[in-house]
Protein backbone atom coordinates (compact mmCIF):
# COMPACT_ATOMS: atom_id res chain seq x y z
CA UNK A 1 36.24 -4.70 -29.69
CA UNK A 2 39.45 -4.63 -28.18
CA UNK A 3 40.76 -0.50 -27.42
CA UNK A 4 37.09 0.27 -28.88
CA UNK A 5 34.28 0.37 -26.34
CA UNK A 6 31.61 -0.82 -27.60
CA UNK A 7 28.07 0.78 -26.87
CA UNK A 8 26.26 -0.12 -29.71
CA UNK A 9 22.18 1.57 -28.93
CA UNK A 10 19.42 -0.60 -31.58
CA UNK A 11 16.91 2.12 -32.67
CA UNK A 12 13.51 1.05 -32.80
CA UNK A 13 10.46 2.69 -34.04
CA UNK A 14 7.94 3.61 -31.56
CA UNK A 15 4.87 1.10 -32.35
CA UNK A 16 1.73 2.44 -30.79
CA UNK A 17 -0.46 -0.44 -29.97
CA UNK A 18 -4.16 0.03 -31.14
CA UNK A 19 -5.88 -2.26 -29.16
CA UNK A 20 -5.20 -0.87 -26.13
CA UNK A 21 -5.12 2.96 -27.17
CA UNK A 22 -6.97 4.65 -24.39
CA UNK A 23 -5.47 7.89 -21.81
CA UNK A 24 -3.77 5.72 -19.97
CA UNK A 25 -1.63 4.61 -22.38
CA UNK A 26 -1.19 6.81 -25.26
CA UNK A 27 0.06 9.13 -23.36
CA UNK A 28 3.31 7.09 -21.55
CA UNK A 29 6.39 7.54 -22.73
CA UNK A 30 8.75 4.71 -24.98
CA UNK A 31 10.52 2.87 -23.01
CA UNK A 32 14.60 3.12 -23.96
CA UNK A 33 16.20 5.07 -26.52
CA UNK A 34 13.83 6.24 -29.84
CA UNK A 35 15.45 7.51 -33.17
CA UNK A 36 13.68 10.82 -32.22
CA UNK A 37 15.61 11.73 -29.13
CA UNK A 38 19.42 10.23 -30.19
CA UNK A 39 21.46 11.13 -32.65
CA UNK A 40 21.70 14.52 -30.51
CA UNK A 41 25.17 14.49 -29.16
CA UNK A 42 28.39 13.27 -29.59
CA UNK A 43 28.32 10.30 -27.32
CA UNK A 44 25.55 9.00 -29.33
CA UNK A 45 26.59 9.44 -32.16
CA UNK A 46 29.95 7.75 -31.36
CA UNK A 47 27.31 4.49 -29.91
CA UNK A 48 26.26 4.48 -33.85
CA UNK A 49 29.36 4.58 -35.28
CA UNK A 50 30.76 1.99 -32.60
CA UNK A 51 27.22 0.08 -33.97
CA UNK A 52 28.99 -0.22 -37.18
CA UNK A 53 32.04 -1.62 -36.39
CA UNK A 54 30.40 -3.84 -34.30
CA UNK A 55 28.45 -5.50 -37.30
CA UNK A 56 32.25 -6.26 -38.65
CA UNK A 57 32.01 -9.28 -35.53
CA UNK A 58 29.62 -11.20 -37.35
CA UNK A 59 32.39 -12.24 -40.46
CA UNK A 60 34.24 -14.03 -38.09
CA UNK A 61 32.54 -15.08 -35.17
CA UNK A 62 31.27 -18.95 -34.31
CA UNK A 63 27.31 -18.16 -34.21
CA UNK A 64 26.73 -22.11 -33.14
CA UNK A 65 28.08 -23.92 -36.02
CA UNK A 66 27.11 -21.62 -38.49
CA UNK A 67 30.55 -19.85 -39.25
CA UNK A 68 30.45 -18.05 -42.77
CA UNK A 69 34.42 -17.89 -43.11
CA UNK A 70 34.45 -20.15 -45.53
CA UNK A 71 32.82 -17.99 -48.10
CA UNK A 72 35.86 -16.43 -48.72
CA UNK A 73 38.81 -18.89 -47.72
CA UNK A 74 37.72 -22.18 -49.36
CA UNK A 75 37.10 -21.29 -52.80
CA UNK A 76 40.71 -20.75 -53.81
CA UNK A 77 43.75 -23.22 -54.16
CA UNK A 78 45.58 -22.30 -50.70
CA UNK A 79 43.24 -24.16 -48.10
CA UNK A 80 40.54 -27.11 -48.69
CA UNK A 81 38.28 -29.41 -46.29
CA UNK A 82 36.85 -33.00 -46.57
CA UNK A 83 33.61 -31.41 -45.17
CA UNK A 84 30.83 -30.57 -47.30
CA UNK A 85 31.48 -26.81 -48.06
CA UNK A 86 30.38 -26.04 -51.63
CA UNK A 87 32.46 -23.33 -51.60
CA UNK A 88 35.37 -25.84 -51.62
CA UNK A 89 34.40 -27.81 -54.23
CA UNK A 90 31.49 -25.24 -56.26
CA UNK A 91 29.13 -28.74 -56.64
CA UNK A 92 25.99 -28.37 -55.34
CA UNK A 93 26.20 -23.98 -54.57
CA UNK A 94 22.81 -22.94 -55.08
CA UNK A 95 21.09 -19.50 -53.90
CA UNK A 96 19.42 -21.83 -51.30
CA UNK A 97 23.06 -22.13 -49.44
CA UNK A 98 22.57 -20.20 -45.54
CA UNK A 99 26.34 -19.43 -45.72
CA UNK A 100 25.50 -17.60 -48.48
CA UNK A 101 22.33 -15.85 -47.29
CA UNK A 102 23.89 -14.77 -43.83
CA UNK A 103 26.79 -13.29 -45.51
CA UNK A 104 24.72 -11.49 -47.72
CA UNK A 105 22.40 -10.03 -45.06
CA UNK A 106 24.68 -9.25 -42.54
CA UNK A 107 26.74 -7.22 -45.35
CA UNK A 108 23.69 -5.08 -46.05
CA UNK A 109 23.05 -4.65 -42.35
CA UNK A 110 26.41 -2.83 -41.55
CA UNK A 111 25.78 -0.85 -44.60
CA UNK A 112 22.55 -0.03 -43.42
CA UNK A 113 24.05 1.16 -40.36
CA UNK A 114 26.19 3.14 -42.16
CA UNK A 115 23.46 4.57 -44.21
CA UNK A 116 21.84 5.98 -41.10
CA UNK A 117 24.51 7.56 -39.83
CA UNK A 118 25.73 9.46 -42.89
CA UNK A 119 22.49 10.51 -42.88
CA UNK A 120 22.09 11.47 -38.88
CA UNK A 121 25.25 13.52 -39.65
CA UNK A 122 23.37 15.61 -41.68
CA UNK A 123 20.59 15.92 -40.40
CA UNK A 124 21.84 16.78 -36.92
CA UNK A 125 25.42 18.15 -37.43
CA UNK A 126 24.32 21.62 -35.54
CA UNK A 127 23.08 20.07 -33.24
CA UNK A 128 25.18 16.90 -32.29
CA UNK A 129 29.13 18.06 -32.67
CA UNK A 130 28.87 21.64 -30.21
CA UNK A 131 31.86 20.43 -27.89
CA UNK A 132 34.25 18.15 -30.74
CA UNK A 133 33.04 19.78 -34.08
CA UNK A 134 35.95 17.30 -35.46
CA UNK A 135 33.66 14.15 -34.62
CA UNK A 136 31.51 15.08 -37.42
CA UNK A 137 34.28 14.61 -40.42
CA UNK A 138 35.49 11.52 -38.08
CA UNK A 139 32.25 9.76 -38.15
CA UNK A 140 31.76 10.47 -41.38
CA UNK A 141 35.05 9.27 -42.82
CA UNK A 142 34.46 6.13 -40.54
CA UNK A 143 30.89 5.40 -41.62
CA UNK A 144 32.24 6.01 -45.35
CA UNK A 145 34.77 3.41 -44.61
CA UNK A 146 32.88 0.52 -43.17
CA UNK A 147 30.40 0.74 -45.88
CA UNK A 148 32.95 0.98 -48.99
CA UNK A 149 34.96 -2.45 -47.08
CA UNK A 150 31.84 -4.15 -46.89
CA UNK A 151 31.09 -3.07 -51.19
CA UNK A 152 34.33 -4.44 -51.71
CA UNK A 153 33.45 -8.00 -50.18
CA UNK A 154 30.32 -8.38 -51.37
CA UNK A 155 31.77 -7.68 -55.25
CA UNK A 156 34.21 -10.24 -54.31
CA UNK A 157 31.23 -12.58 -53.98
CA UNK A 158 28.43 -11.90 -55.64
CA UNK A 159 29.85 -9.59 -58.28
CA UNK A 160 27.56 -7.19 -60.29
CA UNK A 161 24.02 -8.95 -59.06
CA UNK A 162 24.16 -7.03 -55.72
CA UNK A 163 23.05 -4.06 -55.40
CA UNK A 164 24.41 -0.80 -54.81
CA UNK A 165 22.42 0.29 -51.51
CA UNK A 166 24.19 4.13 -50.77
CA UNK A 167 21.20 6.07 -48.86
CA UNK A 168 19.04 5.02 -46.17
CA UNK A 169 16.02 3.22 -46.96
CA UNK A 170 13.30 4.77 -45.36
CA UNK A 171 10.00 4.62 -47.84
CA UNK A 172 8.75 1.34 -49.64
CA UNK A 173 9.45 2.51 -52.84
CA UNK A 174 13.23 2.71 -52.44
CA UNK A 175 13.18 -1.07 -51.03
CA UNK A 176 14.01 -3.12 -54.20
CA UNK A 177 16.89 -1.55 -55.62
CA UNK A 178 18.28 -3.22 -59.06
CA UNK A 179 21.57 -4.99 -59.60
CA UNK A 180 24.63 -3.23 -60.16
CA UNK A 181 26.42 -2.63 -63.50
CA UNK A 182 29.94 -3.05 -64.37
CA UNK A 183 31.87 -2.18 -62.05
CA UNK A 184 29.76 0.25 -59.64
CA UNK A 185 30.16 -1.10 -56.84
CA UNK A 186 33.70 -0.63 -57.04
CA UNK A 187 33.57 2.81 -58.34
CA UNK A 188 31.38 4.29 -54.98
CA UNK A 189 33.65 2.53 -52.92
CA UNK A 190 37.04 4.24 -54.29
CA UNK A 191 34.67 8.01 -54.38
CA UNK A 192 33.48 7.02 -50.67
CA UNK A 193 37.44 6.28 -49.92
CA UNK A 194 38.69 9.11 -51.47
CA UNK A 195 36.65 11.23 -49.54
CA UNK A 196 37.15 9.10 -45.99
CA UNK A 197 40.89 9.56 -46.54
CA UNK A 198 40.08 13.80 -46.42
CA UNK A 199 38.09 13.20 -43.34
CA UNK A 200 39.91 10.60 -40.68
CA UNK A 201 42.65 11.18 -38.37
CA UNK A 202 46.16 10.19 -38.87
CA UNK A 203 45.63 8.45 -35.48
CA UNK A 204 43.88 8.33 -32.92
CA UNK A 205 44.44 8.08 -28.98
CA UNK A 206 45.38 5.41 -26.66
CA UNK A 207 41.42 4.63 -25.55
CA UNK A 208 40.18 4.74 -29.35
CA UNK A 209 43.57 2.74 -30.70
CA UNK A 210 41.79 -0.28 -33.91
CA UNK A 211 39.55 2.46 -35.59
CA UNK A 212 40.11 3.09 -38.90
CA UNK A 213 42.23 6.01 -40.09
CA UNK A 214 43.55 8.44 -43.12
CA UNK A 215 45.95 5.31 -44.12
CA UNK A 216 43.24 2.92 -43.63
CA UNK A 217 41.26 5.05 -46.22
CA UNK A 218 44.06 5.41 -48.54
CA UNK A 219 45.46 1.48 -48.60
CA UNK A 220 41.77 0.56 -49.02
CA UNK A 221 41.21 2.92 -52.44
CA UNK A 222 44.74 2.18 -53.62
CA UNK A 223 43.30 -2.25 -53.09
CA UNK A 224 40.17 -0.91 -54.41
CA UNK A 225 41.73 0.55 -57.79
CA UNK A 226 44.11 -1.98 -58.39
CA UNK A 227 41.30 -4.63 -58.56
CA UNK A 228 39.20 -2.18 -60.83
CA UNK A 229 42.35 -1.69 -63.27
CA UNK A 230 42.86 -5.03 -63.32
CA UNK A 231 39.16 -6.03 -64.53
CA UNK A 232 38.63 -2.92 -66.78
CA UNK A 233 41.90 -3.00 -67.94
CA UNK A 234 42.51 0.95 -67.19
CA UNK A 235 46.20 2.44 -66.48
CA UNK A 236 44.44 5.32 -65.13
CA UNK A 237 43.39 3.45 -62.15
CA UNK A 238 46.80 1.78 -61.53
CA UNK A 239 48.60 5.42 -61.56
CA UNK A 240 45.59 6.67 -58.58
CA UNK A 241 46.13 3.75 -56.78
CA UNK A 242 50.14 4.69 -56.70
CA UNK A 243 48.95 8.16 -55.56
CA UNK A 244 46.72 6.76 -52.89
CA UNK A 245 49.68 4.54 -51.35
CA UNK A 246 52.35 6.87 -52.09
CA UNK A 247 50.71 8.99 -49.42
CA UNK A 248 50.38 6.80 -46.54
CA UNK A 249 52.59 7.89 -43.66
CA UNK A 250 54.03 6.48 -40.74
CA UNK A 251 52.93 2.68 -41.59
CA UNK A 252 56.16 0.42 -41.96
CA UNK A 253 56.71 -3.49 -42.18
CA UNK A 254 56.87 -5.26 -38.66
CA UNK A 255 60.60 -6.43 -37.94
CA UNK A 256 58.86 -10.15 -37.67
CA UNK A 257 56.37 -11.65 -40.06
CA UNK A 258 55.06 -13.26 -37.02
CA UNK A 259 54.12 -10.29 -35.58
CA UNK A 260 51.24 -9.45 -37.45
CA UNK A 261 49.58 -12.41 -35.59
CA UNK A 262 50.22 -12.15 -32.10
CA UNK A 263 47.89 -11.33 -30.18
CA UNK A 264 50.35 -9.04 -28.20
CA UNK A 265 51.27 -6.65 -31.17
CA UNK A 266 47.85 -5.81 -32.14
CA UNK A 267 47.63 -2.35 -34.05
CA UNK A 268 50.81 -2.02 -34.63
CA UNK A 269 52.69 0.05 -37.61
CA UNK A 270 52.13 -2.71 -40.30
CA UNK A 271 48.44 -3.19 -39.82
CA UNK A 272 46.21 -0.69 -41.48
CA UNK A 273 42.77 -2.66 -40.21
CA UNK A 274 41.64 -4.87 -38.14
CA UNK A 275 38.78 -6.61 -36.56
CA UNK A 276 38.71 -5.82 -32.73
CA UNK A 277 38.18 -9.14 -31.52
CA UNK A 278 37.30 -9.50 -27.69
CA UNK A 279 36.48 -11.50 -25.03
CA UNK A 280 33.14 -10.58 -23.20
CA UNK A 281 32.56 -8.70 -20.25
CA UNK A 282 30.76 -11.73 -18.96
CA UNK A 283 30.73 -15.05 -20.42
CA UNK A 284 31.55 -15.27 -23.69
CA UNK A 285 28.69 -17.54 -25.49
CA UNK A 286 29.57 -18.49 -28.66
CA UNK A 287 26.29 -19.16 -29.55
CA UNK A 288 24.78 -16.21 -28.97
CA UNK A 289 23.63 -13.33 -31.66
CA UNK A 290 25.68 -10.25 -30.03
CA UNK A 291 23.08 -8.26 -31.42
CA UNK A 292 20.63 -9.46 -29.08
CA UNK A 293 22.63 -10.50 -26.30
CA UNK A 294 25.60 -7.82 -25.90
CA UNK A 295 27.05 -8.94 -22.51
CA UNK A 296 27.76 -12.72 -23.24
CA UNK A 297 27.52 -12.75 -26.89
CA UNK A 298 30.66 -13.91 -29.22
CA UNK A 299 32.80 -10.75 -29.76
CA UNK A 300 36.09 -13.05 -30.42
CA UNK A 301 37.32 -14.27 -34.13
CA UNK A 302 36.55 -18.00 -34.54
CA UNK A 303 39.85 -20.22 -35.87
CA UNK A 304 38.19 -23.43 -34.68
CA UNK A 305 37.93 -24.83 -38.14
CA UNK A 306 41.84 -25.07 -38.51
CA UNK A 307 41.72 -26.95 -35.59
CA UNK A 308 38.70 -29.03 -35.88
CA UNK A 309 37.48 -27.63 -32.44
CA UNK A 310 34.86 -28.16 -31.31
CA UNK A 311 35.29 -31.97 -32.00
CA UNK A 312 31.72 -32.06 -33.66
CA UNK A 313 32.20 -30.38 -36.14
CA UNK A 314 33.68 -33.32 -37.66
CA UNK A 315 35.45 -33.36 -40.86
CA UNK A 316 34.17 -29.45 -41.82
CA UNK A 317 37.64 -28.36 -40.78
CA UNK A 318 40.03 -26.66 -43.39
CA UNK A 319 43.38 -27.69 -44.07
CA UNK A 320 46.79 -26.19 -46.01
CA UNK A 321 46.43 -27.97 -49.74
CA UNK A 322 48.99 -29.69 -51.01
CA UNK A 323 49.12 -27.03 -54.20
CA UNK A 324 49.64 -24.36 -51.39
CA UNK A 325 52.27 -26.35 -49.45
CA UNK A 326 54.40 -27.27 -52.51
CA UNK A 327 54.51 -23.38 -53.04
CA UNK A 328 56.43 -22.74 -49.87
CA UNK A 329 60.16 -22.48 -50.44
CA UNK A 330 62.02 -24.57 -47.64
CA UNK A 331 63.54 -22.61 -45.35
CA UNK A 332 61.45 -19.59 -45.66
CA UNK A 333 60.70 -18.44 -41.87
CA UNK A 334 57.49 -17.38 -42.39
CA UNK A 335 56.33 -20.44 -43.12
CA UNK A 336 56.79 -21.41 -39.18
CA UNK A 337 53.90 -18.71 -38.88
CA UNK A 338 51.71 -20.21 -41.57
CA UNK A 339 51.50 -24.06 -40.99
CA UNK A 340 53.17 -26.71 -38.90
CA UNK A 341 54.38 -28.89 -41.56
CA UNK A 342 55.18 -31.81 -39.25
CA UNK A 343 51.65 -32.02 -38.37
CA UNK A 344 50.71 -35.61 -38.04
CA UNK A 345 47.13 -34.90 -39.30
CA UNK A 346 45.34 -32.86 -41.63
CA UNK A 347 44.94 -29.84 -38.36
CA UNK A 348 48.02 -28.00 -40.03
CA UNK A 349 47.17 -24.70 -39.88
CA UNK A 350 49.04 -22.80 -37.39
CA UNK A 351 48.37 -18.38 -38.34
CA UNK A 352 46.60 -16.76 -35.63
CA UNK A 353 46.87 -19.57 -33.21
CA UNK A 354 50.53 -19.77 -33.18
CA UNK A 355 50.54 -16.72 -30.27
CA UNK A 356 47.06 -16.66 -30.28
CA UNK A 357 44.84 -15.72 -27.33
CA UNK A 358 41.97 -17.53 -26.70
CA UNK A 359 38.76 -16.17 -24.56
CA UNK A 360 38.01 -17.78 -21.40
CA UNK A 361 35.94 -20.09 -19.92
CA UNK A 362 34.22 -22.73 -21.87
CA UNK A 363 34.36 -20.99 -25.24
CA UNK A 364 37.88 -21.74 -25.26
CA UNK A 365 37.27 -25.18 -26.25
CA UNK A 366 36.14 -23.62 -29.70
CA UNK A 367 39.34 -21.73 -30.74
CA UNK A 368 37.49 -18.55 -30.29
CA UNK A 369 40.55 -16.42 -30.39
CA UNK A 370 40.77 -12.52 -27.97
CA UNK A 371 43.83 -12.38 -31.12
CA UNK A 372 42.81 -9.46 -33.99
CA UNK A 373 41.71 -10.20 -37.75
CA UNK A 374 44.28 -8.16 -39.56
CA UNK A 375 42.37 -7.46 -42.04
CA UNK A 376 44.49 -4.82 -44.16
CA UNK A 377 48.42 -4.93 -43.92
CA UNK A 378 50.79 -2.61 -45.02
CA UNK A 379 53.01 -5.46 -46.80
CA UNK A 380 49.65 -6.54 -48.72
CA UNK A 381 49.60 -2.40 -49.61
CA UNK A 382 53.69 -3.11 -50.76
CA UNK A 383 52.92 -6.06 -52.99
CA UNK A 384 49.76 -4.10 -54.37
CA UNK A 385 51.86 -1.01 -55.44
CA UNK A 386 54.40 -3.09 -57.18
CA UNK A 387 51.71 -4.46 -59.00
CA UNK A 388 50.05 -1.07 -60.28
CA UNK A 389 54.03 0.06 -61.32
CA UNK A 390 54.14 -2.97 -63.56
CA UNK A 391 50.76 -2.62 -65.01
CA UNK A 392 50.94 0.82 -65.56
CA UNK A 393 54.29 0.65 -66.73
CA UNK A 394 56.12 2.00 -64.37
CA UNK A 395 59.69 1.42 -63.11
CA UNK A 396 60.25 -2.21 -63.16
CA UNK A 397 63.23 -2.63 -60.95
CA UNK A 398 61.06 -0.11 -58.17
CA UNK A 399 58.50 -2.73 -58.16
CA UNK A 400 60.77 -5.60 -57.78
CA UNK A 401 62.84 -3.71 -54.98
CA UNK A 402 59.18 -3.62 -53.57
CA UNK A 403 58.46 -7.11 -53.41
CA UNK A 404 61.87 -7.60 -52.34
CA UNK A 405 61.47 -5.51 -48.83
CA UNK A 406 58.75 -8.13 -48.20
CA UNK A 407 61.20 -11.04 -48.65
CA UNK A 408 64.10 -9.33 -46.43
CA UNK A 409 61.82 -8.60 -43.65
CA UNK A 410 60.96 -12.86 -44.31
CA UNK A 411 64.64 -13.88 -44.22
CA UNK A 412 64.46 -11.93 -40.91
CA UNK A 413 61.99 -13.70 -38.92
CA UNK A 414 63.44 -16.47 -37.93
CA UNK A 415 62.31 -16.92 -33.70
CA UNK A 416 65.39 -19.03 -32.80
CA UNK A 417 68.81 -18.48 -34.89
CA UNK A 418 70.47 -16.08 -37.29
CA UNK A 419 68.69 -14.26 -40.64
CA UNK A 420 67.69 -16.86 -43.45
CA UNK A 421 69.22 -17.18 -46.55
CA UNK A 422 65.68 -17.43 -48.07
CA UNK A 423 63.52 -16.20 -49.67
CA UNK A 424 66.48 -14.47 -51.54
CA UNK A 425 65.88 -11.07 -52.98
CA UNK A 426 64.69 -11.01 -56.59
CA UNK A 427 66.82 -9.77 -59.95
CA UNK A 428 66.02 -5.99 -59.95
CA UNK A 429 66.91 -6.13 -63.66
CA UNK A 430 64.26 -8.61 -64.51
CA UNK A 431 62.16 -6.48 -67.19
CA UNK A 432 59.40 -8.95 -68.81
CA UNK A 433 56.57 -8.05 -67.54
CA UNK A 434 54.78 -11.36 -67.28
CA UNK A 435 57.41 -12.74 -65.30
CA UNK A 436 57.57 -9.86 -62.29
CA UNK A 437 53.53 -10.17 -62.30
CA UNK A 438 54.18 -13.75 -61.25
CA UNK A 439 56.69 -13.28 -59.00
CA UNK A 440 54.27 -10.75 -57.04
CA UNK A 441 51.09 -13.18 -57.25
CA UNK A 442 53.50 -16.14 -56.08
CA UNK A 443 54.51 -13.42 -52.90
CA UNK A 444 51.08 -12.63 -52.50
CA UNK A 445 50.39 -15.89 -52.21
CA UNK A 446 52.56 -16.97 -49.12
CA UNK A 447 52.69 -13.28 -47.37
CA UNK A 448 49.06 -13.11 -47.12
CA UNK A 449 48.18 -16.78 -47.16
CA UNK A 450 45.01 -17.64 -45.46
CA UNK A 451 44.08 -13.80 -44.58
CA UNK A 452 40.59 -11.81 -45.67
CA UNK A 453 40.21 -14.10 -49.07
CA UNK A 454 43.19 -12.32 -50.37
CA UNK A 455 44.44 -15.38 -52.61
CA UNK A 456 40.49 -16.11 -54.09
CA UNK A 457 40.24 -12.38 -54.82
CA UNK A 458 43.19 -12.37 -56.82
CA UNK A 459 42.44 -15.44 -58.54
CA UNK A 460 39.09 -13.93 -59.24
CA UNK A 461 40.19 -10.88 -60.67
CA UNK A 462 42.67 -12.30 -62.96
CA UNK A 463 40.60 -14.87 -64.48
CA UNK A 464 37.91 -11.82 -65.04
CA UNK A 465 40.57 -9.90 -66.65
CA UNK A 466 41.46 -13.48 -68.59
CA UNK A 467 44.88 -13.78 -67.45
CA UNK A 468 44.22 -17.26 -66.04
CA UNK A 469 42.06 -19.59 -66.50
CA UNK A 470 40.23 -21.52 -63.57
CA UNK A 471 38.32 -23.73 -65.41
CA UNK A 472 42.14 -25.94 -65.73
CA UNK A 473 43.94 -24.31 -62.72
CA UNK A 474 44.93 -26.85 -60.02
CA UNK A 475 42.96 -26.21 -56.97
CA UNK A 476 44.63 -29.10 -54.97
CA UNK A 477 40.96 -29.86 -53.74
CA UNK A 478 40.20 -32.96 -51.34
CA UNK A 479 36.87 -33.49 -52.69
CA UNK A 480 37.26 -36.07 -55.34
CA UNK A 481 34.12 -34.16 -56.99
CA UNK A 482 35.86 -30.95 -57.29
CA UNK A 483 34.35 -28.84 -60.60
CA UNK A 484 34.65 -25.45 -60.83
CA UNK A 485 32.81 -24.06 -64.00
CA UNK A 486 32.76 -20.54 -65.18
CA UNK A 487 30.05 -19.28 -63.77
CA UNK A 488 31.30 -19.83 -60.12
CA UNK A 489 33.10 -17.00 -60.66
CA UNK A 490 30.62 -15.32 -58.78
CA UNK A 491 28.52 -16.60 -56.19
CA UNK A 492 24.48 -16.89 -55.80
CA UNK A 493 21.98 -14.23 -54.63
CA UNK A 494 20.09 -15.73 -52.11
CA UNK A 495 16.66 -17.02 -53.37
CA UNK A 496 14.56 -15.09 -51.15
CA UNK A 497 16.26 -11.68 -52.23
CA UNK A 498 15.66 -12.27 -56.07
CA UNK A 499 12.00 -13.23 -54.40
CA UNK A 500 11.52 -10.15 -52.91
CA UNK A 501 13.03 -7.93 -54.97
CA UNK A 502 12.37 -8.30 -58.95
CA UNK A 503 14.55 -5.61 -59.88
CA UNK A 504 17.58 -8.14 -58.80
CA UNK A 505 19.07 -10.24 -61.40
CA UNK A 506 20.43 -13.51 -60.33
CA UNK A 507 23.90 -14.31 -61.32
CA UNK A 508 24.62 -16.74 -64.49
CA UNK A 509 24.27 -20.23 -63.95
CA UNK A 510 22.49 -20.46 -61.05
């Protein structure tokens, strides 16, 4: 992680061995680090907290030709592939799919990590935070964080069959834990938020610049709500998430869209989170688990599949749809940033590689980009708030002058020549209500095109709410057997969890 040294310590249990227990042995000491001597003092406790983060790497990384990014980008109307991605064209998803399963354990992993650390900070808070008594509420609010991000994507995806995993497992009995209900998921993630945004720092220093802060916390609830209001239909929601942006501070739109990709303006006053990504101390190997091989494993964000590199990964590469393209109003200069429109192929994807930074050595033949994930912007917090004022029927022409700031600051990143004439701002006096919701789903749609599955989560949440309906919607899909039925609304648990664990209830459909 770029600015966040990374020093991530896996705990293991101390396994006597009972074929060989005689004095010569039982009396030697473990070899490494043992969950009964860390956890004792700040530095460690920061390595378990960094151990969290860390876990964010495996969302975006290569792992030898089994990238999961699709899970979230393919399934709505903005990109699509020739390749054989079900999550393009929903035939032939099945709880069997790996994409599926890896996303699905690696999001329970972080949490997991999480899990033990909330509960090392109690445990050991006397004992572990004598010099910087503040690290305590820092790690907590950061722990708190990670695990409410991760609840957020996995509702995204697998809706109310996961399950709701908030305490360290540590006894048999609390191994299976049952499927969630309504929306509960949701609801720990906006308590765990509320509480994180009490507990973080406004900032923090040059060496520890990409962790999450107080305005992380708060743009994450205020998401968090607005998705929650939307599905549950609940004003009440709409008005917290208002209070939760209303009191980020300090966070302002970049003077060029562009500059929320470029690898040389990482962290800067628009971005509220993002993924660290890095380049190895050593080589980076993109096929290596980083877990098990922390000096040359991947720690960089893979883009290869917008660029069909490597070259064997044939046609599995992901391309602007023609329903997304037709959406872009000529002229528009963020649309230099998005796609290169006079791309002679299907490669036309162009964010994050644009001024992109890619890691060295032979890795770099995969697109495996030093360049950060933004993975919550202050413009997607902008667009968000207009929303809840709308909803909750609040001033009309504030949320329109909201959406507007998004399309001046577009109109004023042109690289090469004077401000654009488009996007041009919005009539503050509209007042239907159906027609400003569209005009923020349409900006939505090109301001955070391509980024964290923004576009399939609002889809998603809108056809749950029954404000559109994607059984007829026009996905602009390549695959000539495109179907996308109701129940795809929500992805598979995989097989082997609903297996394992009978209190799980596999989602409709599958």
């Amino acid at each position: 992680m770029k600015n966040i040294k990374i020093q991530f310590s896996i705990f293991l249990l101390f396994v006597l061995s009972f074929t060989a227990c005689n004095e010569s042995t039982i009396e030697l000491n473990p070899i490494g680090d043992t969950e009964a001597g860390f956890f004792q003092n700040e530095s460690q406790m920061n390595q378990a907290v960094m151990g969290i983060y860390q876990k964010i790497n495996f969302f975006y990384s290569f792992r030898g030709s089994s990238w999961i990014t699709g899970v979230v980008l393919l399934p709505d109307d903005d990109l699509t592939t020739q390749g054989g991605h079900e999550f393009e064209n929903f035939v032939g998803m099945n709880s069997s799919n790996g994409s599926l399963g890896s996303y699905y354990r690696y999001g329970y992993q972080l949490i997991a990590r999480a899990n033990t650390v909330l509960q090392k900070i109690e445990e050991n808070k006397d004992i572990a935070y004598k010099l910087k008594p503040e690290l305590k509420n820092y790690h907590r609010g950061e722990a708190l964080f990670l695990r409410s991000w991760m609840y957020f994507r996995l509702w995204n995806i697998f809706g109310n069959a996961a399950p709701l995993v908030n305490e360290r497992i540590t006894s048999l009995k609390d191994a299976y834990p049952p499927s969630c209900t309504g929306t509960q998921m949701l609801d720990q993630a906006i308590k765990d938020l509320q509480e994180a945004s009490t507990l973080l720092p406004a900032s923090w220093d040059a060496a520890n610049k990409g962790r999450v802060t107080k305005n992380s916390a708060l743009g994450l609830a205020g998401k968090i709500l607005v998705y929650r209001g939307t599905v549950n239909k609940q004003n009440a929601d709409f008005t917290a998430a208002i209070t939760a942006f209303n009191g980020i501070s300090g966070a302002s739109l970049m003077p060029n869209y562009g500059d929320n990709f470029d690898a040389t303006k990482e962290n800067n006053a628009e971005s509220l989170f993002e993924f660290q990504s890095n380049d190895q101390a050593q080589e980076t190997n993109p096929f290596l688990n980083n877990d098990d091989f922390s000096v040359v494993g991947e720690m960089g964000a893979y883009f290869g599949f917008y660029s069909q590199s490597p070259s064997w990964i044939g046609s599995n590469f992901y391309t602007a749809t023609e329903s997304f393209k037709g959406a872009l109003e000529p002229g528009d200069p963020r649309n230099q940033f998005i796609i290169n429109s006079a791309a002679p192929d299907l490669k036309n994807v162009v964010k994050y590689i644009k001024n992109g930074n890619r890691v060295g050595s032979w890795a770099s033949d995969y697109n495996i980009q030093q360049n950060n994930v933004r993975m919550l912007r202050y413009a997607d917090i902008l667009l968000l708030k207009a929303e809840a004022l709308v909803r909750s029927g609040g001033s009309k022409s504030e949320a329109i002058g909201l959406i507007n700031q998004i399309r001046q600051r577009a109109r004023k990143s042109n690289i090469n020549g004077p401000e654009a004439t488009v996007p041009a701002d919005l009539n503050t006096s509209e007042t239907d209500t159906n027609t400003i919701l569209e005009w923020i789903f349409k900006e939505r749609r090109i301001e955070l095109a391509f980024e964290e599955g923004n576009r399939w989560y609002d889809l998603r949440r809108r056809s749950i709410a029954g404000e559109i309906n994607l059984a007829t919607w026009n996905f602009s899909s390549l695959k000539p057997d495109f179907k996308f039925q109701s129940f795809n609304i929500s992805f598979p648990i995989p097989q082997g969890e609903i297996i394992q664990n009978s209190n799980l209830v596999q989602n409709q459909g599958y």
